[in-house]
Protein backbone atom coordinates (compact mmCIF):
# COMPACT_ATOMS: atom_id res chain seq x y z
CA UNK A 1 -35.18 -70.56 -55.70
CA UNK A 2 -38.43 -71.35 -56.87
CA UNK A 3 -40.42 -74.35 -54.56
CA UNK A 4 -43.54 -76.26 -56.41
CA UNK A 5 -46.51 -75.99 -53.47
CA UNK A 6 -49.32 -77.43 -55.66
CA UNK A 7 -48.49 -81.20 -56.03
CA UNK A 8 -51.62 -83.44 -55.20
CA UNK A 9 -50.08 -86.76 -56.79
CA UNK A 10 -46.27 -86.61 -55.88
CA UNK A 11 -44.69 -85.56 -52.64
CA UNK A 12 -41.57 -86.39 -50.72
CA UNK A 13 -42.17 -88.21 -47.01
CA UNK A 14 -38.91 -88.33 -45.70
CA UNK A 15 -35.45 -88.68 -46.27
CA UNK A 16 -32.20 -90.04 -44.52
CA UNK A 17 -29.02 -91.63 -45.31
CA UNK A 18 -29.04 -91.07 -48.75
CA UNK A 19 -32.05 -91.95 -49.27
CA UNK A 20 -35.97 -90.05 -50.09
CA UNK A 21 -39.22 -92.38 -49.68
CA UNK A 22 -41.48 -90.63 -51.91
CA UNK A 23 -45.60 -90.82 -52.81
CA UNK A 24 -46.29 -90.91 -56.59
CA UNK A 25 -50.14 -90.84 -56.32
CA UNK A 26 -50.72 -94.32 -54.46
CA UNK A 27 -47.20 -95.23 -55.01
CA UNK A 28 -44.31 -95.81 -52.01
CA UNK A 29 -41.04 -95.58 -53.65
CA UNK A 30 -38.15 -95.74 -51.88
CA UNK A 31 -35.24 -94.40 -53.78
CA UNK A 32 -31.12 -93.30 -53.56
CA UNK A 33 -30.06 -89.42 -53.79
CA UNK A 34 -26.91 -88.87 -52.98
CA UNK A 35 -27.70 -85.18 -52.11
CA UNK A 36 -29.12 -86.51 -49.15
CA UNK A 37 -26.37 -87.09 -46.34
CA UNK A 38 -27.83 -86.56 -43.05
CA UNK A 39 -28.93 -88.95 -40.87
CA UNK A 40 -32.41 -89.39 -39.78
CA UNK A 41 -34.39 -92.51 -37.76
CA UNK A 42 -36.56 -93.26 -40.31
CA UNK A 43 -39.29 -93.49 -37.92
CA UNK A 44 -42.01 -93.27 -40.36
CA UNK A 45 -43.76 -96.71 -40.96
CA UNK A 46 -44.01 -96.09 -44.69
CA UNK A 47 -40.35 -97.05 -44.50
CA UNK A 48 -41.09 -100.07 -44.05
CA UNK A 49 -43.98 -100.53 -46.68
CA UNK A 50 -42.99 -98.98 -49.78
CA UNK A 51 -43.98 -100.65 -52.92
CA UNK A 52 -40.65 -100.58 -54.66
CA UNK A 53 -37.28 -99.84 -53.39
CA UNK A 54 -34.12 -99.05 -55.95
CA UNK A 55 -30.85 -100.62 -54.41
CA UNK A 56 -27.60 -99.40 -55.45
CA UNK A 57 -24.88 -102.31 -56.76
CA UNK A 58 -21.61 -101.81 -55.30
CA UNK A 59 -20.00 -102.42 -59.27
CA UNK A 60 -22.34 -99.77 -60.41
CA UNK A 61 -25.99 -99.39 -61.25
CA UNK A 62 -28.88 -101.04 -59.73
CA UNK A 63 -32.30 -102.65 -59.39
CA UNK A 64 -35.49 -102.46 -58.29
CA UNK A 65 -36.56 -104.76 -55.43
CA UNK A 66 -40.26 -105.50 -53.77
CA UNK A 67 -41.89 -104.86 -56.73
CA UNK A 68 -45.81 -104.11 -55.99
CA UNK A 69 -46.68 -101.50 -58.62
CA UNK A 70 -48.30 -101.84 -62.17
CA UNK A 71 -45.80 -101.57 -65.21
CA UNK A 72 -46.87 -97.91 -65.21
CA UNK A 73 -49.06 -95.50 -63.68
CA UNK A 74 -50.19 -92.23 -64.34
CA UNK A 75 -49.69 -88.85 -61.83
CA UNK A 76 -51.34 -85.71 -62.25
CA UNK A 77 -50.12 -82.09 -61.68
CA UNK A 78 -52.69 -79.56 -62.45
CA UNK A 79 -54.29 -79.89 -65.85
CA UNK A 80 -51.10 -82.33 -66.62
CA UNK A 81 -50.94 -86.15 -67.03
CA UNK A 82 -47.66 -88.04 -66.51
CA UNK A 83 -47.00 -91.47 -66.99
CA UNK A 84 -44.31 -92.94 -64.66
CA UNK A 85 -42.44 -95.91 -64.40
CA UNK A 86 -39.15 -97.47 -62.56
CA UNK A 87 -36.68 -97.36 -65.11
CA UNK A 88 -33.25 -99.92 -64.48
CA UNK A 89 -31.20 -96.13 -63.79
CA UNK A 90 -33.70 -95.80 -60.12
CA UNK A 91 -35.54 -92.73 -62.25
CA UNK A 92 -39.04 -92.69 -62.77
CA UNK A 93 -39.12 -90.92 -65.97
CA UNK A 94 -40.42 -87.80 -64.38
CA UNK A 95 -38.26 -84.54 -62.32
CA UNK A 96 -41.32 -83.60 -60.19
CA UNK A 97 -39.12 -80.88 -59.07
CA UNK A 98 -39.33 -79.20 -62.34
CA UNK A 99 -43.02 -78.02 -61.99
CA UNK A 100 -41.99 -74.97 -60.96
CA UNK A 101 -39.90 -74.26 -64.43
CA UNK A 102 -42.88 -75.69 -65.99
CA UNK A 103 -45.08 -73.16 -64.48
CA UNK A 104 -42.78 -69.83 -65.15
CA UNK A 105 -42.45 -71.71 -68.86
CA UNK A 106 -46.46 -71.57 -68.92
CA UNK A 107 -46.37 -68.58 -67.82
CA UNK A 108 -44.49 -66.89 -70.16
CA UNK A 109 -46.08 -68.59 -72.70
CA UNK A 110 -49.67 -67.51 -71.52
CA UNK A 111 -48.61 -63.92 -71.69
CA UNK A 112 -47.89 -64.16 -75.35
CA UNK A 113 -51.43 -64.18 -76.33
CA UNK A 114 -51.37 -61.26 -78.15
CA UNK A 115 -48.79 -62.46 -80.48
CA UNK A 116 -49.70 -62.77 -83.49
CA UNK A 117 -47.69 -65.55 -84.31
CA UNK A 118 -47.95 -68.82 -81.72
CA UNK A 119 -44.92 -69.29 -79.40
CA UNK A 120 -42.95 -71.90 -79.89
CA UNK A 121 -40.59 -73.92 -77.94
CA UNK A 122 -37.56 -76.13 -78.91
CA UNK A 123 -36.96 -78.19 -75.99
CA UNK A 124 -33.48 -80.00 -76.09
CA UNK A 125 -32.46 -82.65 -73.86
CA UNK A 126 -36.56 -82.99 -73.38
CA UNK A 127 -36.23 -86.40 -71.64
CA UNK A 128 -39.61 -88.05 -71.39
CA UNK A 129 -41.27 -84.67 -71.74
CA UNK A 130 -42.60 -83.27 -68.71
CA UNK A 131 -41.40 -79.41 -70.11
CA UNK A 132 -42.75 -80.28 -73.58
CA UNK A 133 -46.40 -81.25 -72.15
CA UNK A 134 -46.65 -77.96 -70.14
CA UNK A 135 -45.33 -75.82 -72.80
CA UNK A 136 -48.03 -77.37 -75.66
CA UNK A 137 -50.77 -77.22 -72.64
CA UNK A 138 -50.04 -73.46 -72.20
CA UNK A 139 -50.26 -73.09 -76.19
CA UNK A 140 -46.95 -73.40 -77.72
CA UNK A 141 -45.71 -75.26 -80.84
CA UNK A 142 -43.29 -77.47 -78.94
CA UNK A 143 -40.43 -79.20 -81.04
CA UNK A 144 -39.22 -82.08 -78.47
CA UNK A 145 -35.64 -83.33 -79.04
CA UNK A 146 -33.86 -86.15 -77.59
CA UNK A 147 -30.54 -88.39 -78.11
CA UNK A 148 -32.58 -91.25 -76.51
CA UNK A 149 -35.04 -93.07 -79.04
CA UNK A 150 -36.75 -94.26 -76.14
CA UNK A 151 -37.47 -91.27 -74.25
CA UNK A 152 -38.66 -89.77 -77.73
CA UNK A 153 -40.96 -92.34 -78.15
CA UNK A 154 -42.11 -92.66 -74.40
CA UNK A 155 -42.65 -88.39 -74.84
């Protein structure tokens, strides 16, 4: 397994029945993951004062409640800019978890220098884009596909 250490704008403050609170740069938001079934006190005042919160409906789906954040905002991971948002699915638009494939992607990419031909990348499912913008930041012709207009566009 391969753990992301180097976050300064995103980073996970607790979690407990099935729940994570999270900090996206000055952000508090307090969202669902079912991965997480243990029970904890949620002692931690930030509990209390997120700045949104994504509730589960009971027919499916959700919304986002105690909304005190801009439209969008922007999070940084090393030379990378994101922008993140709360989408109507509880997602931000962003896997900070992934930094670590981004990083071996870079990586390998890096190494390649002495092609003579530029690397390139054909990212499929690419989402909003998070692989695409560190594989064109480490120097690779990056072809970004995705079934959702949307995320194409947002990419």
């Amino acid at each position: 397994m391969f753990l992301t250490t180097t976050w300064k704008d995103f980073e996970v403050l607790d979690t407990g029945d099935g729940e994570k609170l999270e900090r996206w740069g000055n952000i508090l938001l307090r969202r669902p993951d079912p991965q997480v079934i243990w029970n904890t006190p949620k002692e931690d005042p930030c509990w209390r004062k997120y700045d949104a919160r994504y509730n589960r409906s009971s027919t499916g789906g959700g919304k986002w409640s105690n909304l005190r954040l801009p439209e969008r905002w922007q999070v940084r991971y090393k030379e990378l800019t994101f922008n993140v948002k709360p989408m109507n699915f509880k997602h931000t638009g962003l896997f900070p978890e992934q930094a670590a494939n981004w990083a071996f992607m870079q990586e390998q990419i890096r190494s390649a220098s002495g092609w003579k031909r530029q690397p390139r990348v054909l990212n499929l499912f690419a989402y909003t884009g998070g692989a695409t913008l560190a594989c064109a930041a480490a120097g690779a012709h990056v072809t970004h596909v995705d079934a959702a207009k949307g995320m194409v566009l947002w990419a």
